[in-house]
PDB file of N, CA and C in Angstrom:
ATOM      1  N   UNK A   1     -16.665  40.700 -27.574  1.00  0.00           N
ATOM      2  CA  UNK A   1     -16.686  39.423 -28.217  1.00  0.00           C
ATOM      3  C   UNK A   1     -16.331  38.337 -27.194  1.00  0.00           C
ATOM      4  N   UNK A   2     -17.399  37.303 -27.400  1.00  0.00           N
ATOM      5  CA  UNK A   2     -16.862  35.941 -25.927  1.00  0.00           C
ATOM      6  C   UNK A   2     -16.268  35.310 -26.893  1.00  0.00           C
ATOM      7  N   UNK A   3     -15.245  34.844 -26.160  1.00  0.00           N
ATOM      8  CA  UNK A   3     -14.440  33.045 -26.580  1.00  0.00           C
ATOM      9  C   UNK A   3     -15.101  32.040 -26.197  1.00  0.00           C
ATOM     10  N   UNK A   4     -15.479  31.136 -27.078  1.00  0.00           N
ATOM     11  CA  UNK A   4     -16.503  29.938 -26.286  1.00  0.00           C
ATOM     12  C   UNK A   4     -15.637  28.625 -26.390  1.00  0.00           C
ATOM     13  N   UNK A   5     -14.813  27.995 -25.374  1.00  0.00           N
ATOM     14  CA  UNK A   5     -14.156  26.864 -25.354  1.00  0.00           C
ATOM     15  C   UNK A   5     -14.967  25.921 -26.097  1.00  0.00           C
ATOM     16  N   UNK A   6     -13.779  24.850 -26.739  1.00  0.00           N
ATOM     17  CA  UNK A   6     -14.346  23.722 -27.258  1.00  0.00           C
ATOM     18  C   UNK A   6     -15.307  22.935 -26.704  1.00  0.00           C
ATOM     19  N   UNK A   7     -16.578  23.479 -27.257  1.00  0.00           N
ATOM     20  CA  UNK A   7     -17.757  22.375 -26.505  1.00  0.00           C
ATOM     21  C   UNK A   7     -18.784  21.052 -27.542  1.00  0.00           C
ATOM     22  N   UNK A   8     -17.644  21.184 -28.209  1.00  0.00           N
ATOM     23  CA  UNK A   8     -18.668  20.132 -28.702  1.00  0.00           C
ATOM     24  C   UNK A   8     -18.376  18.721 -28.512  1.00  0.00           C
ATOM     25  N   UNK A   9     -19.742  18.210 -28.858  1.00  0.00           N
ATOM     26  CA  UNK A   9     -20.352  16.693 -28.208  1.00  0.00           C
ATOM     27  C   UNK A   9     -18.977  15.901 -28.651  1.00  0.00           C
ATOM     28  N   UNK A  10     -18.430  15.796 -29.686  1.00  0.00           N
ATOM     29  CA  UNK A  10     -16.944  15.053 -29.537  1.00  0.00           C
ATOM     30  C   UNK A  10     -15.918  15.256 -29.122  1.00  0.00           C
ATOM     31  N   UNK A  11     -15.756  16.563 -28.300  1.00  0.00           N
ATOM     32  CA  UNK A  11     -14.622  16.633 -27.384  1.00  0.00           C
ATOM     33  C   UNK A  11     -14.151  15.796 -26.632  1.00  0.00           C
ATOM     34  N   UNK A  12     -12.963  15.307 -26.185  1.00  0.00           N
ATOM     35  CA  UNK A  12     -12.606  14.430 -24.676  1.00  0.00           C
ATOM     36  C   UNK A  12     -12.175  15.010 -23.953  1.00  0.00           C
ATOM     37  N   UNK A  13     -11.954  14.877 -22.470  1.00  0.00           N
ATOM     38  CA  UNK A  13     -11.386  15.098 -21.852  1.00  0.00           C
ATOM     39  C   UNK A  13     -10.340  14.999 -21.619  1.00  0.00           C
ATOM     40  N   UNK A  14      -8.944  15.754 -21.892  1.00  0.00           N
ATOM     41  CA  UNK A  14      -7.813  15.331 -22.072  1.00  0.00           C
ATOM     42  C   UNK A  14      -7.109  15.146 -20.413  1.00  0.00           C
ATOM     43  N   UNK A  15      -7.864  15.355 -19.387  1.00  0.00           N
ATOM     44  CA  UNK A  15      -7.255  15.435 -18.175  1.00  0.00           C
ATOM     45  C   UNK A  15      -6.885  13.926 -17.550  1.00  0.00           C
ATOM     46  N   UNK A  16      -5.650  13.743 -17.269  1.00  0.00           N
ATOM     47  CA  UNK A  16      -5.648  12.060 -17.443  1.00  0.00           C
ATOM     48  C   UNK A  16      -5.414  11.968 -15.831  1.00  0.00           C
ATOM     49  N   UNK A  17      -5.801  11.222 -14.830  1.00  0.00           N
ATOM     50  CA  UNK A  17      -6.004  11.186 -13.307  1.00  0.00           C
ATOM     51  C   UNK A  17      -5.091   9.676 -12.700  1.00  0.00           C
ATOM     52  N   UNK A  18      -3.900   9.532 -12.772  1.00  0.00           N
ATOM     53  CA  UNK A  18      -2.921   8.600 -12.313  1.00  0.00           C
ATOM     54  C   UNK A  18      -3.706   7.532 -11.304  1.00  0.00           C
ATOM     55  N   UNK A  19      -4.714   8.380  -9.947  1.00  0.00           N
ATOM     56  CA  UNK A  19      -4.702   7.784  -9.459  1.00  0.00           C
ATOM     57  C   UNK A  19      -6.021   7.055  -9.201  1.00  0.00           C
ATOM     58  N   UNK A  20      -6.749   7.330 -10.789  1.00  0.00           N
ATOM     59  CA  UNK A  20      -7.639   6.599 -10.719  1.00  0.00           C
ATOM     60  C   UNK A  20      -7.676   5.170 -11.472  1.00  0.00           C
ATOM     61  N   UNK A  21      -6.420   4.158 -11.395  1.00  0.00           N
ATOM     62  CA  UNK A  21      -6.291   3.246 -12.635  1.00  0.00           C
ATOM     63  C   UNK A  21      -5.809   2.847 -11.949  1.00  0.00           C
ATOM     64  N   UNK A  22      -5.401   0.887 -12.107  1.00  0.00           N
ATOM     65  CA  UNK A  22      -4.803  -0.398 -11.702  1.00  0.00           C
ATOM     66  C   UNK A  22      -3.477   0.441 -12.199  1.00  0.00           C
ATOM     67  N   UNK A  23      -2.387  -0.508 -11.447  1.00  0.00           N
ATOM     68  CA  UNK A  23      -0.993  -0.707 -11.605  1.00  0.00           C
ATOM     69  C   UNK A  23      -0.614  -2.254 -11.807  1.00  0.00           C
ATOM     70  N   UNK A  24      -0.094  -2.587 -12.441  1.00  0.00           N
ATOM     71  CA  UNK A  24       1.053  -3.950 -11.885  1.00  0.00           C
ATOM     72  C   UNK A  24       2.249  -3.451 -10.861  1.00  0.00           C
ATOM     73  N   UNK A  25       2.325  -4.020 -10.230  1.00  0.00           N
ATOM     74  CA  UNK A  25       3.298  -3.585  -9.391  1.00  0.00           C
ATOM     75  C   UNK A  25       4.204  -4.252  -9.309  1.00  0.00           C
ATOM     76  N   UNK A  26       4.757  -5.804  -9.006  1.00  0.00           N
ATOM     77  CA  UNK A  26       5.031  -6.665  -9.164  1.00  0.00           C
ATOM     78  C   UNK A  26       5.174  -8.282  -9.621  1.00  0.00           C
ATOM     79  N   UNK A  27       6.038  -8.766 -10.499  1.00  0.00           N
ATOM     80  CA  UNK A  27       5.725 -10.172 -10.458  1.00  0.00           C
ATOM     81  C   UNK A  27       5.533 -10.747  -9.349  1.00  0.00           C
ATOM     82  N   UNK A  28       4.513 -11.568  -9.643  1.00  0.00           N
ATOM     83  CA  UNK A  28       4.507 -12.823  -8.190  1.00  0.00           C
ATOM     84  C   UNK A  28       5.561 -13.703  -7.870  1.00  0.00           C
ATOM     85  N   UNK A  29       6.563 -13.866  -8.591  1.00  0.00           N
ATOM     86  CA  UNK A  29       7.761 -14.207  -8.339  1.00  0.00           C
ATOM     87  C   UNK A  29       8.653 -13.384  -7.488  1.00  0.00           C
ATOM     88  N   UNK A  30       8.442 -12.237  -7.415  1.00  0.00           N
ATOM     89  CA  UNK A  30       9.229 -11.320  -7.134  1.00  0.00           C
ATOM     90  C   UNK A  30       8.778 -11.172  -5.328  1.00  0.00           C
ATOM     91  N   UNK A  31       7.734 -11.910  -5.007  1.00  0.00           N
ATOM     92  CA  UNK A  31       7.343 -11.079  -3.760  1.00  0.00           C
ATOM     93  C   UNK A  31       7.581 -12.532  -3.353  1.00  0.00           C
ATOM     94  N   UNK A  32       7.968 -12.440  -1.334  1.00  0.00           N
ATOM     95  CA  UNK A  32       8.012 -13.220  -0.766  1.00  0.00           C
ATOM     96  C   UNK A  32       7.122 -13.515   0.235  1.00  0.00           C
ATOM     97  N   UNK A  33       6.082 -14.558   0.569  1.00  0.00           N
ATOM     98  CA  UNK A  33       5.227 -14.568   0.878  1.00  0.00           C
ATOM     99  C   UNK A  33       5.329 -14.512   2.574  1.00  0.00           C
ATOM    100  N   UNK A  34       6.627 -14.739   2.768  1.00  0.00           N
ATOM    101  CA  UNK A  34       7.630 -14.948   4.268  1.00  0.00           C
ATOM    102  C   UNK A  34       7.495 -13.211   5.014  1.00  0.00           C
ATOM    103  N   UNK A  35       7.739 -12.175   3.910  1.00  0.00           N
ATOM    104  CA  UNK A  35       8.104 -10.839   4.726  1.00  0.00           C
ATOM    105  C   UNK A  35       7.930  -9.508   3.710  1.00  0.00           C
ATOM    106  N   UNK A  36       7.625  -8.598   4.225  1.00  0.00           N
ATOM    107  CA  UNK A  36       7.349  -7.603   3.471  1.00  0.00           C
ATOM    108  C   UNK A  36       8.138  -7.097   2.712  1.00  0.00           C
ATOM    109  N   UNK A  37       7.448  -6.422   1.398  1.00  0.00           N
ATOM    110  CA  UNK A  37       8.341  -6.018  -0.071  1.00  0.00           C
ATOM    111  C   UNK A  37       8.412  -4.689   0.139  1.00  0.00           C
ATOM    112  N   UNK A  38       9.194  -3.459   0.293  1.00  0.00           N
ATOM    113  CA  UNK A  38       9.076  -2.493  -0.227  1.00  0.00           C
ATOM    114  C   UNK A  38       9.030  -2.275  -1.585  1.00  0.00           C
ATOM    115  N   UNK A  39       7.877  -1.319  -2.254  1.00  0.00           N
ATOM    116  CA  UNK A  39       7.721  -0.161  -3.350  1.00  0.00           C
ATOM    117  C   UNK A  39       7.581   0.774  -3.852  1.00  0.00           C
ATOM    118  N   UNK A  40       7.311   1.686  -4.299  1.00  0.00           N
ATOM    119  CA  UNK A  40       7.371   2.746  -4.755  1.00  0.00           C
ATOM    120  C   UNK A  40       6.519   3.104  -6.243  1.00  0.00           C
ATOM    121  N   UNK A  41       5.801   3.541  -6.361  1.00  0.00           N
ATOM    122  CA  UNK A  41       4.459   3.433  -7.131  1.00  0.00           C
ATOM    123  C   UNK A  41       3.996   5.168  -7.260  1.00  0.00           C
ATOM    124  N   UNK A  42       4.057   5.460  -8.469  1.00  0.00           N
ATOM    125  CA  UNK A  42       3.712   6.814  -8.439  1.00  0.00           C
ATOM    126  C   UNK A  42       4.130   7.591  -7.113  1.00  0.00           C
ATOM    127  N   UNK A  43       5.418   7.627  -7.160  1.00  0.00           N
ATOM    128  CA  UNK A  43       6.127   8.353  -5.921  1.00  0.00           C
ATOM    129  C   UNK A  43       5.537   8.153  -4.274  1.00  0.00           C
ATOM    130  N   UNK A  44       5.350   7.334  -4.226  1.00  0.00           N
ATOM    131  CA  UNK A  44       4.564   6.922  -2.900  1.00  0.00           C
ATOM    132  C   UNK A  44       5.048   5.399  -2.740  1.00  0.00           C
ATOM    133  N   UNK A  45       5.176   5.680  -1.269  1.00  0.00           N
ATOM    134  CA  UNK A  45       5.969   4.330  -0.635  1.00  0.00           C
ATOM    135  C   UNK A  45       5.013   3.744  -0.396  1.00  0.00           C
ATOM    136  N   UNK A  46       4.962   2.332  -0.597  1.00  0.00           N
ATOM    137  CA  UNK A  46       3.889   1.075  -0.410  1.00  0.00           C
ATOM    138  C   UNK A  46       5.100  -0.318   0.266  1.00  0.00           C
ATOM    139  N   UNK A  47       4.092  -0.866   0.819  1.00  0.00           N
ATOM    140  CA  UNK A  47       4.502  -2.150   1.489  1.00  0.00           C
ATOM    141  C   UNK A  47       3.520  -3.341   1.152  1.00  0.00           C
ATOM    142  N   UNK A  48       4.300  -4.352  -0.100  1.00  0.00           N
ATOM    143  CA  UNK A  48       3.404  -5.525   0.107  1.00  0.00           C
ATOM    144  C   UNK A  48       3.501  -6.661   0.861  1.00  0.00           C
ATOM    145  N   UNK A  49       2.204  -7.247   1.362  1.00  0.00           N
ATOM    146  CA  UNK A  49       2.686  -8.705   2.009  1.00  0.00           C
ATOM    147  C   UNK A  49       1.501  -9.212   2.494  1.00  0.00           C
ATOM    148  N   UNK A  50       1.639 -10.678   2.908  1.00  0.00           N
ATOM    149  CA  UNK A  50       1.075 -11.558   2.766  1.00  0.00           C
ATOM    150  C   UNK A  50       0.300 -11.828   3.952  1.00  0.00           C
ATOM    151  N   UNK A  51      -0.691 -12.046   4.828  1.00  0.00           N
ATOM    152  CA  UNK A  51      -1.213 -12.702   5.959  1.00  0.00           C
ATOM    153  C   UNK A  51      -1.049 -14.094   5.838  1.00  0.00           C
ATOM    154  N   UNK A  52      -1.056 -14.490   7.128  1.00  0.00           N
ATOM    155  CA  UNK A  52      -0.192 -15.665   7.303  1.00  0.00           C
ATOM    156  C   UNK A  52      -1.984 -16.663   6.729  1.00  0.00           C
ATOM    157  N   UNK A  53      -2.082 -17.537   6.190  1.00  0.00           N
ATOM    158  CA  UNK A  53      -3.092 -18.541   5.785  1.00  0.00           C
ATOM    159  C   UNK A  53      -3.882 -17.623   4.999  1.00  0.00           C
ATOM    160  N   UNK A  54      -2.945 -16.643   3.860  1.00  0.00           N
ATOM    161  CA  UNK A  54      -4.082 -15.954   2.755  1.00  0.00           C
ATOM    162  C   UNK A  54      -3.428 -16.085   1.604  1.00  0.00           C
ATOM    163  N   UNK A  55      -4.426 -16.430   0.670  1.00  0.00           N
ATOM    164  CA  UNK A  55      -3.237 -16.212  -1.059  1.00  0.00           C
ATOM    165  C   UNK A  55      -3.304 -15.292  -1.368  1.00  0.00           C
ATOM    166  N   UNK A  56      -4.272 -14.243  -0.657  1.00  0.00           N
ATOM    167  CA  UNK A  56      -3.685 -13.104  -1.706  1.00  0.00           C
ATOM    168  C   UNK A  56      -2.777 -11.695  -0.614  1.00  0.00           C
ATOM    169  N   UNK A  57      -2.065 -11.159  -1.712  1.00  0.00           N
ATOM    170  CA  UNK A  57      -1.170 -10.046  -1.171  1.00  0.00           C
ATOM    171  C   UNK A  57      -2.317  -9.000  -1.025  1.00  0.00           C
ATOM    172  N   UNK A  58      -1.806  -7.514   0.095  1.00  0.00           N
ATOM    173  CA  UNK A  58      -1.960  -6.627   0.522  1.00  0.00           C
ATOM    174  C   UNK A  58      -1.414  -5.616   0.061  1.00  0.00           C
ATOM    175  N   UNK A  59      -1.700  -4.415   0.175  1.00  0.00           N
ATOM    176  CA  UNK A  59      -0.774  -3.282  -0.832  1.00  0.00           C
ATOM    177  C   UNK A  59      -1.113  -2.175   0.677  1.00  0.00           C
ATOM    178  N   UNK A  60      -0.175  -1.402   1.359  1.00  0.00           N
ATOM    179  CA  UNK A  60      -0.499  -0.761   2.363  1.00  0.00           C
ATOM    180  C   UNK A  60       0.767   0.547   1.995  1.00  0.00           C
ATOM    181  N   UNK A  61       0.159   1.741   2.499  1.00  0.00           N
ATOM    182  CA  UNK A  61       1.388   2.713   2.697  1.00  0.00           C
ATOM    183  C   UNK A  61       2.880   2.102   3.569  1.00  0.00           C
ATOM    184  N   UNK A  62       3.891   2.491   3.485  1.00  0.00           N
ATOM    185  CA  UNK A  62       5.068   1.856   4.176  1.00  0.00           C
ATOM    186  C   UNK A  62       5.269   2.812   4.723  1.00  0.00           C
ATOM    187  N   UNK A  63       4.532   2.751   5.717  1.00  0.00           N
ATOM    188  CA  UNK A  63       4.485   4.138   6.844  1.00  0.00           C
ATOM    189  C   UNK A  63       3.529   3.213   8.151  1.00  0.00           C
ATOM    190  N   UNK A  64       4.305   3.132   9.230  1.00  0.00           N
ATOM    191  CA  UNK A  64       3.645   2.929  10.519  1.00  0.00           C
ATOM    192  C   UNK A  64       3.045   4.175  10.922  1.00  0.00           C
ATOM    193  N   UNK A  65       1.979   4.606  11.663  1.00  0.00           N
ATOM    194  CA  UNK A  65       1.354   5.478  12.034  1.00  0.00           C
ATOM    195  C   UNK A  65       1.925   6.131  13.535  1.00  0.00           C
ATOM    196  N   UNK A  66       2.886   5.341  14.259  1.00  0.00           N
ATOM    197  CA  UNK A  66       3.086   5.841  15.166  1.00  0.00           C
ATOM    198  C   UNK A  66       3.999   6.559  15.331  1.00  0.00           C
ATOM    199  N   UNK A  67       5.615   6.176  14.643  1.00  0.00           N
ATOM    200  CA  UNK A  67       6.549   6.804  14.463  1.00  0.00           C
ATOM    201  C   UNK A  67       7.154   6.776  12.840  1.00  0.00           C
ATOM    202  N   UNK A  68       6.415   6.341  12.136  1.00  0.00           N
ATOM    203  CA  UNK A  68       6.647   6.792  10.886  1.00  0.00           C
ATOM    204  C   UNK A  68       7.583   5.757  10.540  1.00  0.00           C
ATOM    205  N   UNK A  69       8.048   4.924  10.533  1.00  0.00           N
ATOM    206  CA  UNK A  69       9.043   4.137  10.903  1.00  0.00           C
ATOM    207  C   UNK A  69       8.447   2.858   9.476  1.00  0.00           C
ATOM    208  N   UNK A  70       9.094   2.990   8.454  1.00  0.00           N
ATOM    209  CA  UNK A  70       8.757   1.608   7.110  1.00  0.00           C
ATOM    210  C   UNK A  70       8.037   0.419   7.183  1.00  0.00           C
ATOM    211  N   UNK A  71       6.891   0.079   6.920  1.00  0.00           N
ATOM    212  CA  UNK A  71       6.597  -1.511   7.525  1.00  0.00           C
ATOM    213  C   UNK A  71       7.102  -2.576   6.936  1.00  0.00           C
ATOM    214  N   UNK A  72       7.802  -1.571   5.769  1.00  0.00           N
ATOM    215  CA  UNK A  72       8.534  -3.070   5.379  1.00  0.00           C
ATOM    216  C   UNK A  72       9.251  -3.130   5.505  1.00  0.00           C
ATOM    217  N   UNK A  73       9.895  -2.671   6.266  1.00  0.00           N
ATOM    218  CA  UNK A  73      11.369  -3.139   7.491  1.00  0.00           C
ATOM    219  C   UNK A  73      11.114  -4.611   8.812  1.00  0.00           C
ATOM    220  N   UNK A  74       9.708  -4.031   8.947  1.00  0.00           N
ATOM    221  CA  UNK A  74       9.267  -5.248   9.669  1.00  0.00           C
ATOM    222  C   UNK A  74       8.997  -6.235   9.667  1.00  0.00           C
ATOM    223  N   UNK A  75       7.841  -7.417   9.889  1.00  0.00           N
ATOM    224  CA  UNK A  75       7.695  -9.012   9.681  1.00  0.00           C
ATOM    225  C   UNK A  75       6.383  -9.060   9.762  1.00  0.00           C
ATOM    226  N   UNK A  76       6.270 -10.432   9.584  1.00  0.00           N
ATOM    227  CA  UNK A  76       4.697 -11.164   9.099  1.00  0.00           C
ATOM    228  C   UNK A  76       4.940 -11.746  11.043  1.00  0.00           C
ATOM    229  N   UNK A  77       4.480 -11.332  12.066  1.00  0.00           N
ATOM    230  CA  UNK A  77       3.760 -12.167  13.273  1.00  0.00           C
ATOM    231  C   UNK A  77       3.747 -13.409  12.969  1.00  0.00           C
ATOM    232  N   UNK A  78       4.042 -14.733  13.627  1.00  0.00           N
ATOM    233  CA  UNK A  78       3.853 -16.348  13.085  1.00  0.00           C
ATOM    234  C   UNK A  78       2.889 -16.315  13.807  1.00  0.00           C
ATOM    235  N   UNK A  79       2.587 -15.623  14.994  1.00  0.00           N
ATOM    236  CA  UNK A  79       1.446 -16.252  15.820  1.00  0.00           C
ATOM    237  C   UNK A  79      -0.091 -15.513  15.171  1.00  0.00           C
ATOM    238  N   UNK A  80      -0.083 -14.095  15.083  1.00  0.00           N
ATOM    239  CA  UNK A  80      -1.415 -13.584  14.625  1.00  0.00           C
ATOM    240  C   UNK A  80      -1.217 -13.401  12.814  1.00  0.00           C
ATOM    241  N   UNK A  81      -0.022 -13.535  12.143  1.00  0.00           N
ATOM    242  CA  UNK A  81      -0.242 -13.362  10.499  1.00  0.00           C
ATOM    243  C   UNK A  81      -0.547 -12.185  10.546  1.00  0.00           C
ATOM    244  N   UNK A  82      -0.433 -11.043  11.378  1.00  0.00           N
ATOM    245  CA  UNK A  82      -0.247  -9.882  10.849  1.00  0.00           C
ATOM    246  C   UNK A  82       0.954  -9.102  10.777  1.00  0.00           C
ATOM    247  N   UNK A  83       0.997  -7.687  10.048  1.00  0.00           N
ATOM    248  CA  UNK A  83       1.854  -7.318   9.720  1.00  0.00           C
ATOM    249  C   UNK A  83       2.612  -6.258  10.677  1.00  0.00           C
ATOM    250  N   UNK A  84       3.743  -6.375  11.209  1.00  0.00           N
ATOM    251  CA  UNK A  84       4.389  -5.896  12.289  1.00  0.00           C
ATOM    252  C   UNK A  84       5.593  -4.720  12.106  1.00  0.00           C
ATOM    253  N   UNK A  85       5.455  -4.348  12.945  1.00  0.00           N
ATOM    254  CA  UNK A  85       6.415  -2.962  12.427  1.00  0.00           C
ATOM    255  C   UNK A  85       7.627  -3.224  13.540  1.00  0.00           C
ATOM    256  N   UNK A  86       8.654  -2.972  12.932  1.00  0.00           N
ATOM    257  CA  UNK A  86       9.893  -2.980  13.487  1.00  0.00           C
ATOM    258  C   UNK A  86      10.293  -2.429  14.688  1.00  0.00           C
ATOM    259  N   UNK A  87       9.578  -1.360  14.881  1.00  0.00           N
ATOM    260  CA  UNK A  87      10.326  -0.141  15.418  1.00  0.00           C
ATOM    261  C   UNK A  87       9.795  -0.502  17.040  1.00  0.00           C
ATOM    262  N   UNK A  88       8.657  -0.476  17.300  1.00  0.00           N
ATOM    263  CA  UNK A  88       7.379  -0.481  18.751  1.00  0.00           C
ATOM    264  C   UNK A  88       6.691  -1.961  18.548  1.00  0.00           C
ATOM    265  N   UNK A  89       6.884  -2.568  17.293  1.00  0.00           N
ATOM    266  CA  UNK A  89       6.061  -3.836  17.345  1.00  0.00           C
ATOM    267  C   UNK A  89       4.571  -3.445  17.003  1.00  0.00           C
ATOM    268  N   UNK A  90       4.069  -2.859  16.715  1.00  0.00           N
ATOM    269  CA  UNK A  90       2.714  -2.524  16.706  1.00  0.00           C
ATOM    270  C   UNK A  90       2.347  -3.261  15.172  1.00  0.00           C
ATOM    271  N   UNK A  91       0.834  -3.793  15.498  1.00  0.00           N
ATOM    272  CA  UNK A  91       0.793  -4.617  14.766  1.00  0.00           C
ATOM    273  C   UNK A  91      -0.453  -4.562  13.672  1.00  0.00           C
ATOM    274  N   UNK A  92      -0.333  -4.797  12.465  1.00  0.00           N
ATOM    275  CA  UNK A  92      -1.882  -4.638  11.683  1.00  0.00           C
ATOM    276  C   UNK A  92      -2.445  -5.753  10.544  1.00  0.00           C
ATOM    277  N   UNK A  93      -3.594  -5.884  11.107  1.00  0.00           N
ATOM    278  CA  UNK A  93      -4.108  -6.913  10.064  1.00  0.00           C
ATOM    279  C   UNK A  93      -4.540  -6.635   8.567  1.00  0.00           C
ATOM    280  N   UNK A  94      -5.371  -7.602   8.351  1.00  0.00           N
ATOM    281  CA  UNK A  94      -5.599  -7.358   6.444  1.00  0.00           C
ATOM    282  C   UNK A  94      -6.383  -6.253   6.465  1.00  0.00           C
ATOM    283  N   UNK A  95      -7.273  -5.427   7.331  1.00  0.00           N
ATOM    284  CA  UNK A  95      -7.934  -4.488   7.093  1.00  0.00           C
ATOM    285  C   UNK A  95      -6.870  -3.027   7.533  1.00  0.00           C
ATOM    286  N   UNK A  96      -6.092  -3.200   7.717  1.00  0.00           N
ATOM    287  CA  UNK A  96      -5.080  -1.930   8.321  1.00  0.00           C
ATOM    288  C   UNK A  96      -5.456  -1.552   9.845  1.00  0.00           C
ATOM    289  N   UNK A  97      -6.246  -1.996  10.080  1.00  0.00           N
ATOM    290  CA  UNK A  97      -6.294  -2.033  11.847  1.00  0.00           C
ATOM    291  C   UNK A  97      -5.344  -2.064  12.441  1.00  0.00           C
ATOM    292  N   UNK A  98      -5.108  -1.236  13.861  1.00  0.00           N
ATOM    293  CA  UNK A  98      -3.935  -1.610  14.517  1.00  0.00           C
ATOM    294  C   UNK A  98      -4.742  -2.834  15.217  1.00  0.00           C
ATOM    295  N   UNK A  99      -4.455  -4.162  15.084  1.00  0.00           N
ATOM    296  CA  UNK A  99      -4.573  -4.830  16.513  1.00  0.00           C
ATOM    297  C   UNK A  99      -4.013  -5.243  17.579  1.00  0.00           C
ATOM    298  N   UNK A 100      -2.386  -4.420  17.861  1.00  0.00           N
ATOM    299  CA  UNK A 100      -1.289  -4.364  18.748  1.00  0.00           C
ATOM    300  C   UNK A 100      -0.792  -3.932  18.783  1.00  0.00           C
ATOM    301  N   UNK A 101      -0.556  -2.854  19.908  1.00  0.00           N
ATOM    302  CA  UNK A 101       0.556  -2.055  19.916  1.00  0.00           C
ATOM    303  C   UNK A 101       1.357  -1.886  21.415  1.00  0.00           C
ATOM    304  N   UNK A 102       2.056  -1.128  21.763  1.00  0.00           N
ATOM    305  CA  UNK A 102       2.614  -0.611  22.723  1.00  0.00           C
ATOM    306  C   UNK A 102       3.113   0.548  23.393  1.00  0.00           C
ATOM    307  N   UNK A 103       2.471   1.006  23.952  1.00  0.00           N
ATOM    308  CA  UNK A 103       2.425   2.488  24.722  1.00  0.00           C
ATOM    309  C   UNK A 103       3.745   2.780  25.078  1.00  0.00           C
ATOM    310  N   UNK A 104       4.096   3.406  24.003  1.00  0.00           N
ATOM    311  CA  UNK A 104       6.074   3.869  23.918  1.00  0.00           C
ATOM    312  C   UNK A 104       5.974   5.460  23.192  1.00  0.00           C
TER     313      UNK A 104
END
């Protein structure tokens, strides 16, 4: 005798996928447009912040790639408006590019 799982045409899919859906993450009050926010978002560290002459915020892992080191420990660059990591200085724009770093 087969068991035939629930197949009919009105079934749903009860499998619900976290990381396929918007979040709010923060009020806009809450973020400073001066220096990076740490968060935490479905157990995963994020860093928001601002490029220098942009209205809108960035949402990036809070993880530098070189030594692992928080980016939101670091600063907004005054001269390039990108986002700088504390640790080596290495630096990334609105697309996550490194466009500065230092051979350390």
């Amino acid at each position: 005798m087969e068991t035939q799982l629930n197949s009919s045409p009105t079934s749903v899919d009860t499998d619900f996928n976290f990381w396929q859906h918007w979040y709010p993450i923060a009020p806009i009050e809450d973020l400073d447009p001066q220096r990076p926010t740490p968060i935490t978002l479905l157990g995963q560290h994020l860093v928001v912040w601002q490029p220098l002459q942009s209205d809108q915020y960035l949402v990036f892992q809070d993880q530098c790639p070189h030594r692992l080191a928080p980016l939101s420990e670091g600063r907004i660059d005054e001269q390039t408006g990108h986002l700088m990591c504390s640790y080596h200085g290495w630096q990334f724009d609105q697309e996550g590019l490194c466009t500065h770093y230092s051979p350390s």
